[in-house]
PDB file of N, CA and C in Angstrom:
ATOM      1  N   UNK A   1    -118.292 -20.162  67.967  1.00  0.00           N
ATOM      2  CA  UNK A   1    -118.618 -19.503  66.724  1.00  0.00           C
ATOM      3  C   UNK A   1    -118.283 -18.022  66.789  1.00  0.00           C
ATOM      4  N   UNK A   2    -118.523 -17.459  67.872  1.00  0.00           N
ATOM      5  CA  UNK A   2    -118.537 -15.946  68.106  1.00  0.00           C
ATOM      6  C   UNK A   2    -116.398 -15.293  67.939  1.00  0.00           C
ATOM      7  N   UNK A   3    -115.711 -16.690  68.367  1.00  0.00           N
ATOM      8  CA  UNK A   3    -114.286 -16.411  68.086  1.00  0.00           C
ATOM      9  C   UNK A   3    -113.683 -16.325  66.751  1.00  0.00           C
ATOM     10  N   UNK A   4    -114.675 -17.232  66.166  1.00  0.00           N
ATOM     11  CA  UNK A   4    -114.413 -17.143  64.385  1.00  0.00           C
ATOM     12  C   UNK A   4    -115.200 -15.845  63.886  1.00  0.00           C
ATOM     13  N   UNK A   5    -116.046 -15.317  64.765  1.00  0.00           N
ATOM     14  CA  UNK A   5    -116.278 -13.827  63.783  1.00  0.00           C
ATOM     15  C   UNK A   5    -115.493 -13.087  64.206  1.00  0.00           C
ATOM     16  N   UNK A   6    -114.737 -12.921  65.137  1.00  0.00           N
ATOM     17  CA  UNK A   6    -113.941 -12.002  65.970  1.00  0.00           C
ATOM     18  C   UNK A   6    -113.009 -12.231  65.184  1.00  0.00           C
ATOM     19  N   UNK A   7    -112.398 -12.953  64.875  1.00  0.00           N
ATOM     20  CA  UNK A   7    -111.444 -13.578  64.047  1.00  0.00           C
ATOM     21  C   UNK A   7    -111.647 -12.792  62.946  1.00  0.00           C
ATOM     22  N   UNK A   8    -112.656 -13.161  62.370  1.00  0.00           N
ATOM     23  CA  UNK A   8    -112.858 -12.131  60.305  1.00  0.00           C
ATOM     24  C   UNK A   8    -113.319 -11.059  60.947  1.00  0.00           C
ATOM     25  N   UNK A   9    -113.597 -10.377  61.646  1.00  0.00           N
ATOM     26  CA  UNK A   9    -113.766  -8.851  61.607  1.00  0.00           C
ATOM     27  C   UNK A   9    -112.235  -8.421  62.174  1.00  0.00           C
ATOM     28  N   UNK A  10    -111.923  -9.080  62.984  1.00  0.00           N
ATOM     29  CA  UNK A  10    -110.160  -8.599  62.812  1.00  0.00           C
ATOM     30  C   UNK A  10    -109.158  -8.446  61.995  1.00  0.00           C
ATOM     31  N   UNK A  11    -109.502  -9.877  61.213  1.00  0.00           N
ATOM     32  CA  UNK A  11    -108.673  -9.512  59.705  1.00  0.00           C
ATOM     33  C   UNK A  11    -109.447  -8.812  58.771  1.00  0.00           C
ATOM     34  N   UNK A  12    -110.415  -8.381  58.908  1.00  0.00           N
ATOM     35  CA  UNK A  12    -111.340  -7.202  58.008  1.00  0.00           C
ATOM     36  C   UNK A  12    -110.506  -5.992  58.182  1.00  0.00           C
ATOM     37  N   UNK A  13    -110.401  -5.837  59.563  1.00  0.00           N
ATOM     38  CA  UNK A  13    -110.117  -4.448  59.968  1.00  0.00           C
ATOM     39  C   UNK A  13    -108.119  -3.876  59.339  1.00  0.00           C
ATOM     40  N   UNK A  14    -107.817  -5.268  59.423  1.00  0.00           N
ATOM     41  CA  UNK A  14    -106.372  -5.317  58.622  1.00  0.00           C
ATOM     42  C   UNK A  14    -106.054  -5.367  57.795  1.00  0.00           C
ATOM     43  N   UNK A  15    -107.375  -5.467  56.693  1.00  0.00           N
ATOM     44  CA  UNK A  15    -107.532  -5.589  55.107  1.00  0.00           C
ATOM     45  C   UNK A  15    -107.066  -7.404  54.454  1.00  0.00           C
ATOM     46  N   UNK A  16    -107.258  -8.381  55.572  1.00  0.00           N
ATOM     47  CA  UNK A  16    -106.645  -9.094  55.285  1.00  0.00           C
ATOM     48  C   UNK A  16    -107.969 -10.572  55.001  1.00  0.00           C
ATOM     49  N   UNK A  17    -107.871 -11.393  54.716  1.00  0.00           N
ATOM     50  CA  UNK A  17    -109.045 -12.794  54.938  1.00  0.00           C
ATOM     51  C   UNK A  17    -108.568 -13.343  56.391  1.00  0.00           C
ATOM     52  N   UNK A  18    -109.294 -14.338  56.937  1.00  0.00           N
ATOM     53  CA  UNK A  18    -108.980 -14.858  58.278  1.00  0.00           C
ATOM     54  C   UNK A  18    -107.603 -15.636  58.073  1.00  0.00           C
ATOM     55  N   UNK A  19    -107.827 -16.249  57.074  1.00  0.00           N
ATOM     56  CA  UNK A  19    -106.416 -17.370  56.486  1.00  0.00           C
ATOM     57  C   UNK A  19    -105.191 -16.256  56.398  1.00  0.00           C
ATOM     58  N   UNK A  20    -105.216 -15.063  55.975  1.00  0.00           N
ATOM     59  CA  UNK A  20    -104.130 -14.443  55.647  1.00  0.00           C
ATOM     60  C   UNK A  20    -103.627 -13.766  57.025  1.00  0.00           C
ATOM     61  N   UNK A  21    -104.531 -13.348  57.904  1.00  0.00           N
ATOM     62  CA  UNK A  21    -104.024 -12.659  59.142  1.00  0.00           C
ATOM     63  C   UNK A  21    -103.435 -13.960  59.559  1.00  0.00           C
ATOM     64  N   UNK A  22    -104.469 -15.279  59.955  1.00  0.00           N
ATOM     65  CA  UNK A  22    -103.177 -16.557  60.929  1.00  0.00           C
ATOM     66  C   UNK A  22    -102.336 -16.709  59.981  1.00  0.00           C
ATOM     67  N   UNK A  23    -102.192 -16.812  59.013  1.00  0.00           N
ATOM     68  CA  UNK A  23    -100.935 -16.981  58.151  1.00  0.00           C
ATOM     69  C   UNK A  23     -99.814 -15.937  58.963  1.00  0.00           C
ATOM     70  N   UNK A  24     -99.737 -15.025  59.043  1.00  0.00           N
ATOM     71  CA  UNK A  24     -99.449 -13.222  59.417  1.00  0.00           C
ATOM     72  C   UNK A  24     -98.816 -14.347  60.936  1.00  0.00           C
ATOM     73  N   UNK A  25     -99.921 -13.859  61.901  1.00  0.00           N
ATOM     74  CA  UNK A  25     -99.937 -14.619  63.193  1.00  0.00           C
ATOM     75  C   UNK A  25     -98.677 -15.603  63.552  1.00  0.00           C
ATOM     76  N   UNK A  26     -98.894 -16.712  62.420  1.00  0.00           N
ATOM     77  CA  UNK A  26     -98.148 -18.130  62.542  1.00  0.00           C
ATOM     78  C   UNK A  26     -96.161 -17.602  62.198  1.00  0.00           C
ATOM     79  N   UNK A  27     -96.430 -16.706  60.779  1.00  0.00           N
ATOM     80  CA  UNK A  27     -95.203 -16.313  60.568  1.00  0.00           C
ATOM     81  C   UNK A  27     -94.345 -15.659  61.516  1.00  0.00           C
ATOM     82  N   UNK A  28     -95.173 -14.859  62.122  1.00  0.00           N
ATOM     83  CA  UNK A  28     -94.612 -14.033  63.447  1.00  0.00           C
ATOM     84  C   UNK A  28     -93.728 -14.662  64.355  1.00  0.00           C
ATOM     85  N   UNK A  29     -95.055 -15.527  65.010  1.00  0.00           N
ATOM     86  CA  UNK A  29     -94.390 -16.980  66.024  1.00  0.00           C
ATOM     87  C   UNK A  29     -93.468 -17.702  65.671  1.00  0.00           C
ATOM     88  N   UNK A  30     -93.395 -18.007  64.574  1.00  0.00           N
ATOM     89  CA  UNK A  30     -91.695 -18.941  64.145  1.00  0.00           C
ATOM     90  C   UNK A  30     -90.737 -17.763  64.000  1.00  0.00           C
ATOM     91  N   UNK A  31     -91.026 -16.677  63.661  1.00  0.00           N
ATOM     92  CA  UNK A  31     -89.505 -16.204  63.296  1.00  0.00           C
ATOM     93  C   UNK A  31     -88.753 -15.715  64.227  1.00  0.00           C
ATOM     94  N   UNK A  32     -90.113 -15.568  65.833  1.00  0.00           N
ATOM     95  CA  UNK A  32     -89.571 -15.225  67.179  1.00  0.00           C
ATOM     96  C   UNK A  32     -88.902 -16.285  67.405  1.00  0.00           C
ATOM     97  N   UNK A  33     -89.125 -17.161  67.605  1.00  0.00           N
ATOM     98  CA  UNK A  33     -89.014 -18.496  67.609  1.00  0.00           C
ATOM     99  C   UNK A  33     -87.971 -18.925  67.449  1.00  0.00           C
ATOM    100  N   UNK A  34     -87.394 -18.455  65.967  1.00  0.00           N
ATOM    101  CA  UNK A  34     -86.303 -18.926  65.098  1.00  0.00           C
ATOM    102  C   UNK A  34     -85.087 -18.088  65.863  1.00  0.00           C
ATOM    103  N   UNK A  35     -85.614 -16.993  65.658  1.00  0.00           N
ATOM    104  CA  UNK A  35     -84.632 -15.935  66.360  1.00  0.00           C
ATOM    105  C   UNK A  35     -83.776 -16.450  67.738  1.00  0.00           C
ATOM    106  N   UNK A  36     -84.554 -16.396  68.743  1.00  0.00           N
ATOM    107  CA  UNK A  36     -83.848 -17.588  69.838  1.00  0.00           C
ATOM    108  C   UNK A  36     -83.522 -18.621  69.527  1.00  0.00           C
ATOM    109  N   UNK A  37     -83.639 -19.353  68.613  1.00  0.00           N
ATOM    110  CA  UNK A  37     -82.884 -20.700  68.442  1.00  0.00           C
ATOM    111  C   UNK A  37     -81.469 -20.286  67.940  1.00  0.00           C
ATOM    112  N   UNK A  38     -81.470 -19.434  67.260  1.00  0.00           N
ATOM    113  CA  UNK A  38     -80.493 -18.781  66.383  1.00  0.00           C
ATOM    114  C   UNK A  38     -79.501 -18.415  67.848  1.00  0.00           C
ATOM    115  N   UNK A  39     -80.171 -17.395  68.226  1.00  0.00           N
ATOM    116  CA  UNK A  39     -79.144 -16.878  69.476  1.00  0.00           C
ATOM    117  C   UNK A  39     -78.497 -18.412  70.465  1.00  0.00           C
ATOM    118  N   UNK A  40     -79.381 -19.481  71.093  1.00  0.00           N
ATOM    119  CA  UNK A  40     -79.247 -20.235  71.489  1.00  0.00           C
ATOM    120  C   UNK A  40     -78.019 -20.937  71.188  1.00  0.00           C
ATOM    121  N   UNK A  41     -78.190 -21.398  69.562  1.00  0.00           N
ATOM    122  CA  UNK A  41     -76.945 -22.053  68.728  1.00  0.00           C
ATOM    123  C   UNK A  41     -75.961 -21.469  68.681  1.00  0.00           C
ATOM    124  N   UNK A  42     -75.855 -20.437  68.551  1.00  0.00           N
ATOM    125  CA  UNK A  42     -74.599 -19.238  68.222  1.00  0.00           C
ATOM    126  C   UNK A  42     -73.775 -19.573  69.428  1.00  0.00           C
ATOM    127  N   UNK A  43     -74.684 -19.060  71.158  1.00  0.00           N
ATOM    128  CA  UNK A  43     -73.977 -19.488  72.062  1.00  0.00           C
ATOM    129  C   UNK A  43     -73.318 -21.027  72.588  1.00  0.00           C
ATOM    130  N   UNK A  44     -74.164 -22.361  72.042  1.00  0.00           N
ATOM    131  CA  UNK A  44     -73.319 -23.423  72.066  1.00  0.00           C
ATOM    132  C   UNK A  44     -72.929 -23.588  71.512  1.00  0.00           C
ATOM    133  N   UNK A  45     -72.779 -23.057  70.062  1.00  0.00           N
ATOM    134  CA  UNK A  45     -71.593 -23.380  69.176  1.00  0.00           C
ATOM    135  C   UNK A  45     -70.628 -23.160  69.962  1.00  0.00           C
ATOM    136  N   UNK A  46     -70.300 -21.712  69.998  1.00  0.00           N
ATOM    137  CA  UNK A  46     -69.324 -20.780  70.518  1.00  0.00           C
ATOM    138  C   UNK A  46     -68.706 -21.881  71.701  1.00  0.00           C
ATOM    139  N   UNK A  47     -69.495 -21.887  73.225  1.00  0.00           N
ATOM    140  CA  UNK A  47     -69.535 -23.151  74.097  1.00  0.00           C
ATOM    141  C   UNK A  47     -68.442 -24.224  73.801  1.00  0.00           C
ATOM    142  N   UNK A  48     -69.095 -24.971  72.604  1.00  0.00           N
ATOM    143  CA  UNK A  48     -68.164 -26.378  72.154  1.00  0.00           C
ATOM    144  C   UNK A  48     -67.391 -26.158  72.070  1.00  0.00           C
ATOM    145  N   UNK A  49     -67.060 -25.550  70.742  1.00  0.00           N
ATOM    146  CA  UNK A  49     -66.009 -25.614  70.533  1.00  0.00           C
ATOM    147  C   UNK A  49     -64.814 -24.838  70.691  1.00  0.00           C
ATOM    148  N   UNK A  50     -65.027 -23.659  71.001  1.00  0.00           N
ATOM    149  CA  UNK A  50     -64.109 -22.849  72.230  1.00  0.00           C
ATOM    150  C   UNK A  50     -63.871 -23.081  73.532  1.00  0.00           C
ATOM    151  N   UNK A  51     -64.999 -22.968  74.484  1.00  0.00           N
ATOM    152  CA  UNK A  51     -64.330 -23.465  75.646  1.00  0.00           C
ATOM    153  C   UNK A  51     -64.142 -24.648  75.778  1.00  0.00           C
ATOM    154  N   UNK A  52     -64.957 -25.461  75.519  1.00  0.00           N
ATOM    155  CA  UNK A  52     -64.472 -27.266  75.975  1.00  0.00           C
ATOM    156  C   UNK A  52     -63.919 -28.220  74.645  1.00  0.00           C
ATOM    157  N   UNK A  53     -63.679 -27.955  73.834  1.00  0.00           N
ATOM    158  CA  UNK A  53     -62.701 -28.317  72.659  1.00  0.00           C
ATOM    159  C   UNK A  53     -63.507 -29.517  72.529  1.00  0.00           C
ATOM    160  N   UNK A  54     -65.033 -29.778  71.820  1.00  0.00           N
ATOM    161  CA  UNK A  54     -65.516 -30.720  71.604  1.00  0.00           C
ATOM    162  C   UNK A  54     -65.126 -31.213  70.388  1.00  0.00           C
ATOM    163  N   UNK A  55     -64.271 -32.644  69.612  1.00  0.00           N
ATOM    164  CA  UNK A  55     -64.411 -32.784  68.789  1.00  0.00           C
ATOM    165  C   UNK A  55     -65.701 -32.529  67.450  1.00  0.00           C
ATOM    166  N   UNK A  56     -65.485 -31.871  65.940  1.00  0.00           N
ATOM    167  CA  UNK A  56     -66.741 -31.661  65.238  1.00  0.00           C
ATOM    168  C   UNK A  56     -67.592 -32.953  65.010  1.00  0.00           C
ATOM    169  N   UNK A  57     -66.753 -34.481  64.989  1.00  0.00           N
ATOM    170  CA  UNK A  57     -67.343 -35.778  64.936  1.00  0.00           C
ATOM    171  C   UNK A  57     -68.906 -35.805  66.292  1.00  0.00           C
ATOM    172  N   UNK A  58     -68.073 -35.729  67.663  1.00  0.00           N
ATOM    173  CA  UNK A  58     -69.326 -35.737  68.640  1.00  0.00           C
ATOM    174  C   UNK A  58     -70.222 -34.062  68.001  1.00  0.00           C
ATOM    175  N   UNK A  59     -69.776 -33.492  67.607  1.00  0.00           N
ATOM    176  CA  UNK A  59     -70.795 -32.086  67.384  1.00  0.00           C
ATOM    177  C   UNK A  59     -71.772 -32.513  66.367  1.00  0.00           C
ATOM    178  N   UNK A  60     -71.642 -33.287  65.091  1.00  0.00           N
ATOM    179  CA  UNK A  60     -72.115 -34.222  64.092  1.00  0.00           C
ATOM    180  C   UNK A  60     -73.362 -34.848  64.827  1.00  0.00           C
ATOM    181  N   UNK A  61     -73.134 -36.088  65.933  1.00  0.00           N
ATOM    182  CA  UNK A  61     -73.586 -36.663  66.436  1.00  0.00           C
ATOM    183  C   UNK A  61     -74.830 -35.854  67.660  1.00  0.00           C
ATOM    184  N   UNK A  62     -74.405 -35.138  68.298  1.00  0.00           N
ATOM    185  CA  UNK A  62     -75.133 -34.105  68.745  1.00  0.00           C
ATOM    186  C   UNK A  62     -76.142 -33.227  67.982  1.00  0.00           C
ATOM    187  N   UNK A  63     -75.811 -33.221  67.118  1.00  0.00           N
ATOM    188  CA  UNK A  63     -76.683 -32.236  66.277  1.00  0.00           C
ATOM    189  C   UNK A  63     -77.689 -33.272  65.408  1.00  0.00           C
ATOM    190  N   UNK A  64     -77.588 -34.020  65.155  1.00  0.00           N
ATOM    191  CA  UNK A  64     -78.211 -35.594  64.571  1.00  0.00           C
ATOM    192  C   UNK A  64     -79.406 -35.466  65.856  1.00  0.00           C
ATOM    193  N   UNK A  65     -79.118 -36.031  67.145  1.00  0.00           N
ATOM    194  CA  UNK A  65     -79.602 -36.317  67.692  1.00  0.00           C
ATOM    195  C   UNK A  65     -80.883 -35.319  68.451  1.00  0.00           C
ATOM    196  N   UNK A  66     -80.237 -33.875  68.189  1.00  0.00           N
ATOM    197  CA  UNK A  66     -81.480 -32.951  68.008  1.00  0.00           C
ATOM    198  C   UNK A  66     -82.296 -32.448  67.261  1.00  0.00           C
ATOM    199  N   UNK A  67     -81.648 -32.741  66.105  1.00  0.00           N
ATOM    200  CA  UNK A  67     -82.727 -32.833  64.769  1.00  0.00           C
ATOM    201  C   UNK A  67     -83.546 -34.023  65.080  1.00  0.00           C
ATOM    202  N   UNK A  68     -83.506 -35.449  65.476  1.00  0.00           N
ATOM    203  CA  UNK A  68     -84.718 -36.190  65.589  1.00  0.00           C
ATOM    204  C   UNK A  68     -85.574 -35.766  67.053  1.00  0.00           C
ATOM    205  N   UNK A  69     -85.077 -34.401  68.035  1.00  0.00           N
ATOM    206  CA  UNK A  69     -86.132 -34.381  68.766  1.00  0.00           C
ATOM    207  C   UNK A  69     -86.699 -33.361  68.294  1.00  0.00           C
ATOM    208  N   UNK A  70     -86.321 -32.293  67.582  1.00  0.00           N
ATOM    209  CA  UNK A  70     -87.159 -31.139  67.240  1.00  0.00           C
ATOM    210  C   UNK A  70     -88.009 -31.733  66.294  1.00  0.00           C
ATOM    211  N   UNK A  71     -88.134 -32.670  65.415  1.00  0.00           N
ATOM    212  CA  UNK A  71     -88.985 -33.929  64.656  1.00  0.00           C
ATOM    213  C   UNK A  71     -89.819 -34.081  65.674  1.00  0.00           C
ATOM    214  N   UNK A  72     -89.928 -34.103  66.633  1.00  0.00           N
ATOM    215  CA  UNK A  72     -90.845 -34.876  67.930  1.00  0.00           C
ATOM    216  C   UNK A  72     -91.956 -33.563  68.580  1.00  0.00           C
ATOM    217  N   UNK A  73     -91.043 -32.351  68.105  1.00  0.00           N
ATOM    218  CA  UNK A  73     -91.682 -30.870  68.635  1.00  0.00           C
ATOM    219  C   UNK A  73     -93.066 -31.021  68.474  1.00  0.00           C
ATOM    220  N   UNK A  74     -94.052 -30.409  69.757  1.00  0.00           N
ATOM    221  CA  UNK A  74     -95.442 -30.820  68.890  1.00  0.00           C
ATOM    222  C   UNK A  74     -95.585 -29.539  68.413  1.00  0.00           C
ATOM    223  N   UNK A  75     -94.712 -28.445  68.958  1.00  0.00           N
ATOM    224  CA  UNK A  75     -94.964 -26.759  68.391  1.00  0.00           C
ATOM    225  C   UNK A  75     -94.965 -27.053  66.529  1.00  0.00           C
ATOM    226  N   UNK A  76     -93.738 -27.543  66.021  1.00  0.00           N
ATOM    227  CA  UNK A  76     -93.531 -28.283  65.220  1.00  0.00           C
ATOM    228  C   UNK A  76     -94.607 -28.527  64.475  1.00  0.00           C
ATOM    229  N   UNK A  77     -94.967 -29.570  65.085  1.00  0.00           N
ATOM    230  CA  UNK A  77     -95.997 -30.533  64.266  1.00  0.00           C
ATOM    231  C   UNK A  77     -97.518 -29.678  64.409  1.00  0.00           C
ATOM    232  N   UNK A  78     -97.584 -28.239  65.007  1.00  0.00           N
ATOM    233  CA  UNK A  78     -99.176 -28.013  64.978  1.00  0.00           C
ATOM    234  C   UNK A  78     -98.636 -26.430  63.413  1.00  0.00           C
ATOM    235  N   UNK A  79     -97.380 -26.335  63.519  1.00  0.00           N
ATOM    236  CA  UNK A  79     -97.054 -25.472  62.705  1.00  0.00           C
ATOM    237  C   UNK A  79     -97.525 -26.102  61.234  1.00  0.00           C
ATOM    238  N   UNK A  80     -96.601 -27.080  61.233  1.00  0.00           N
ATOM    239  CA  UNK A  80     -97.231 -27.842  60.030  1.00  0.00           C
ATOM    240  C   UNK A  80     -98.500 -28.259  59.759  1.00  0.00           C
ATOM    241  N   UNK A  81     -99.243 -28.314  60.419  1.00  0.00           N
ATOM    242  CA  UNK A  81    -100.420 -28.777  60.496  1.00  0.00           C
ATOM    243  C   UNK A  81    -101.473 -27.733  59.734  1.00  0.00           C
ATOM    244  N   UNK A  82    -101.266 -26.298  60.483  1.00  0.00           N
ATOM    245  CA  UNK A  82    -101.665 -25.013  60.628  1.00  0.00           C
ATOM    246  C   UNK A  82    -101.223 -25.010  58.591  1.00  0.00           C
ATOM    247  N   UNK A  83    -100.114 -24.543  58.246  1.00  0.00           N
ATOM    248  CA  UNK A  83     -99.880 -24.628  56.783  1.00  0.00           C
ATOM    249  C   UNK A  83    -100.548 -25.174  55.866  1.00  0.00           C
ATOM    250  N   UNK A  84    -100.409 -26.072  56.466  1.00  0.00           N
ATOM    251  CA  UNK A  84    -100.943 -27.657  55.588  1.00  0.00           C
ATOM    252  C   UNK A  84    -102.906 -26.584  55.729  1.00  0.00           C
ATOM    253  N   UNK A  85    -103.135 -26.568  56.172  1.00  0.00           N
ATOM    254  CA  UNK A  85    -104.668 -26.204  56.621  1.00  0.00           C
ATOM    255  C   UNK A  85    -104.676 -24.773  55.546  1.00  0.00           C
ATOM    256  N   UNK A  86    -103.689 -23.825  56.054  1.00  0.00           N
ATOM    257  CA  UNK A  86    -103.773 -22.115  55.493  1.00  0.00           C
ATOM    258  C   UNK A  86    -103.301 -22.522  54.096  1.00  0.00           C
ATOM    259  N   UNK A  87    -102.632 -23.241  53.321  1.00  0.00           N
ATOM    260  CA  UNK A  87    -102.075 -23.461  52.134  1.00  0.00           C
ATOM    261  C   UNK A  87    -103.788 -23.909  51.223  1.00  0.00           C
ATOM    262  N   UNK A  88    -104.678 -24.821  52.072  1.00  0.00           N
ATOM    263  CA  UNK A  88    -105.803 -25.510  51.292  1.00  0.00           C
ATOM    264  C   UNK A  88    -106.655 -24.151  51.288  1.00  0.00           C
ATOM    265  N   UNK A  89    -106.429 -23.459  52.350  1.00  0.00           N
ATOM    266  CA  UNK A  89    -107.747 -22.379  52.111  1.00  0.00           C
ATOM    267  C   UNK A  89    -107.364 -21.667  51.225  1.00  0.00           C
ATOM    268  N   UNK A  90    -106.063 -21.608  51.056  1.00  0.00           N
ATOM    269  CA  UNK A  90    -105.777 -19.994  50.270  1.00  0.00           C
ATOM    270  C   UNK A  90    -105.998 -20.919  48.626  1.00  0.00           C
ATOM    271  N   UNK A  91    -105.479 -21.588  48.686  1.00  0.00           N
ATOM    272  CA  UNK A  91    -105.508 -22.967  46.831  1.00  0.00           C
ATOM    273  C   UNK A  91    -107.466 -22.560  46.831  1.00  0.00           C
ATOM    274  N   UNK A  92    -108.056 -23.118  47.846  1.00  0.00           N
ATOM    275  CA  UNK A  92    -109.494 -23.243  47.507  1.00  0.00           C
ATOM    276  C   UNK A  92    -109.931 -21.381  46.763  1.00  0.00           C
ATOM    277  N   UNK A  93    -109.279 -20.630  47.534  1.00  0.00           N
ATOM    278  CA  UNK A  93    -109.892 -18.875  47.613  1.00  0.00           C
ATOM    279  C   UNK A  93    -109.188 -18.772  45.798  1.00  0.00           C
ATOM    280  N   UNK A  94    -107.828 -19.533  45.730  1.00  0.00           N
ATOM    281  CA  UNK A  94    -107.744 -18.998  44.396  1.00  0.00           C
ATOM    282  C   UNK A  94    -108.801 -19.561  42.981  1.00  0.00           C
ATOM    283  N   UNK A  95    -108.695 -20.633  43.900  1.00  0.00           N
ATOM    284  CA  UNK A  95    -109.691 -21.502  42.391  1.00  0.00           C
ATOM    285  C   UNK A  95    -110.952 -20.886  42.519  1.00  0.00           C
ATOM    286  N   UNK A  96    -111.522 -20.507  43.530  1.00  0.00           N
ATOM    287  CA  UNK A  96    -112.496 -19.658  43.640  1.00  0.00           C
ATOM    288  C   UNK A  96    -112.504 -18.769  42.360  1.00  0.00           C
ATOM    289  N   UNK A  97    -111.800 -18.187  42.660  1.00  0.00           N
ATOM    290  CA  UNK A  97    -111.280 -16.277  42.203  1.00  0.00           C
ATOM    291  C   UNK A  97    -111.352 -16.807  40.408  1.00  0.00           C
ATOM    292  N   UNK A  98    -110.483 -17.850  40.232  1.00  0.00           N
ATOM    293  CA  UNK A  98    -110.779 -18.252  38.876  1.00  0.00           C
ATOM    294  C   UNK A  98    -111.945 -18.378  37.932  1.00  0.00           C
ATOM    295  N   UNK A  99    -112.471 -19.305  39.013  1.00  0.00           N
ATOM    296  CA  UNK A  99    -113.891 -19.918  38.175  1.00  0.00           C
ATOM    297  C   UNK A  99    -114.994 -18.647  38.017  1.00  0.00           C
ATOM    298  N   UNK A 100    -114.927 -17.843  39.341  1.00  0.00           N
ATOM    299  CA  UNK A 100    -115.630 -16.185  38.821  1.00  0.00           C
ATOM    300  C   UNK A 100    -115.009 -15.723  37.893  1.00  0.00           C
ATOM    301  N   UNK A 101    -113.557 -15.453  37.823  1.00  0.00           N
ATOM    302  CA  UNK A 101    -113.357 -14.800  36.521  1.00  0.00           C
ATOM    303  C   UNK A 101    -113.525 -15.120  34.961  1.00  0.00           C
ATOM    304  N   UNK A 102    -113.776 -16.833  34.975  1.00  0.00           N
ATOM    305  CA  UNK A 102    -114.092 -17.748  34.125  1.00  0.00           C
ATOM    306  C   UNK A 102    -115.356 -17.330  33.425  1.00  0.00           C
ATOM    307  N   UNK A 103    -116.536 -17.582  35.004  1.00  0.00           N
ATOM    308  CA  UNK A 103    -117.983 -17.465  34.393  1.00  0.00           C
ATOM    309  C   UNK A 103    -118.466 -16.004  33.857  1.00  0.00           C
ATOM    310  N   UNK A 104    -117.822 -14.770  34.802  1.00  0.00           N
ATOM    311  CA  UNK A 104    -117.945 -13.393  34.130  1.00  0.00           C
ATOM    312  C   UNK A 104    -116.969 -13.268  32.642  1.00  0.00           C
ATOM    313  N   UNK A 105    -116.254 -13.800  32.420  1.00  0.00           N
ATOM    314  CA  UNK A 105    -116.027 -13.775  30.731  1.00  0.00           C
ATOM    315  C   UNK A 105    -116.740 -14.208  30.027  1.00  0.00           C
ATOM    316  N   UNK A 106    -117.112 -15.720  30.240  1.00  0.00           N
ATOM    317  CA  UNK A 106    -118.524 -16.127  29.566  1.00  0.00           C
ATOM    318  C   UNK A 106    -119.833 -15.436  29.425  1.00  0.00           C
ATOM    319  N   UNK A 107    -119.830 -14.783  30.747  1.00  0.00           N
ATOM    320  CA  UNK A 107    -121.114 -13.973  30.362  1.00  0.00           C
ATOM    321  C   UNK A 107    -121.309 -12.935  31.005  1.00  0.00           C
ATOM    322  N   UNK A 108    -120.798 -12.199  29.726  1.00  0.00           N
ATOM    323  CA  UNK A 108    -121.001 -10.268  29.943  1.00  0.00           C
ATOM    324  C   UNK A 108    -121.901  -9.835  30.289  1.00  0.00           C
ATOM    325  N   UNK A 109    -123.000 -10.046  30.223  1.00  0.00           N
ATOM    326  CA  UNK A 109    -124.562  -8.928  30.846  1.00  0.00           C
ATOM    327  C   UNK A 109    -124.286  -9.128  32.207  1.00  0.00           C
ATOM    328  N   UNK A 110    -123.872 -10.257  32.508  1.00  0.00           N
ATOM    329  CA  UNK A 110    -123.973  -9.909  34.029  1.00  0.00           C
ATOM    330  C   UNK A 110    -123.224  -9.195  34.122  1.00  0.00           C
ATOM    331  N   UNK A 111    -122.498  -8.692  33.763  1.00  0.00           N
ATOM    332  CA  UNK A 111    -121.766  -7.462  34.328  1.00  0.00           C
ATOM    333  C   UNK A 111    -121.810  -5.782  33.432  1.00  0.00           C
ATOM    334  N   UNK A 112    -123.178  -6.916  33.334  1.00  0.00           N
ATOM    335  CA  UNK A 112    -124.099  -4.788  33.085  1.00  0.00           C
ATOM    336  C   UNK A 112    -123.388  -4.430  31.493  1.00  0.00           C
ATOM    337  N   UNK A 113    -122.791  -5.512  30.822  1.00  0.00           N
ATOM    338  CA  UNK A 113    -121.936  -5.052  29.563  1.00  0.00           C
ATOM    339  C   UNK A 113    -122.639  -5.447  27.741  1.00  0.00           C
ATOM    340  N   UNK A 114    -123.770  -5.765  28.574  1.00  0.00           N
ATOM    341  CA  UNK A 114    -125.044  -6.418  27.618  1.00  0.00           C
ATOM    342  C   UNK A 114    -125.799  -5.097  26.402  1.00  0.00           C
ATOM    343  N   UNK A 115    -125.733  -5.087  25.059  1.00  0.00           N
ATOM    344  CA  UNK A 115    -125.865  -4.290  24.486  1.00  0.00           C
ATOM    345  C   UNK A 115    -126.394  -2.984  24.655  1.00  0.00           C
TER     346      UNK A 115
END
């Protein structure tokens, strides 16, 4: 319990909700992430098909076959997971935000605007 307050007084201190800092957090980690994959690919592209003259048919097939393991990634699958989770809190915080702005239109005194 004491990591989840550490948690909202950290994103307090960043002006942010807990959902919006790991949101922050999560974005970070993939785009490092992405970044080396990026560099990674660049260099086996380069690899294939320059130095060892891989036909693009086996490069097709190769690349098929790592798209169904990065499918298998569990980094992957906790990313999605994580979204799937930060997407419901932030939907719940807006409908929130609504239904207050709903019930304070309905009724002005509470907001001190009473004759």
């Amino acid at each position: 319990m004491s990591s989840h307050r550490k948690r909202k007084k950290a994103a307090a201190m960043a002006g942010l909700t807990a959902p919006e800092l790991e949101m922050l957090e999560m974005l970070e980690e993939v785009l490092e992430r992405f970044r080396w994959l990026q560099v990674l690919c660049h260099t086996q592209n380069f690899l294939l098909r320059e130095k060892l003259g891989i036909p693009q048919e086996e490069l097709d097939q190769v690349l098929e076959a790592a798209a169904r393991s990065v499918d298998k990634d569990s980094a992957w699958s906790h990313w999605q997971e994580s979204l799937g989770r930060l997407r419901g809190q932030v939907t719940e915080s807006m409908r929130g935000i609504r239904r207050e702005r709903k019930r304070a239109a309905r009724n002005p005194e509470e907001r001190g605007e009473a004759g």
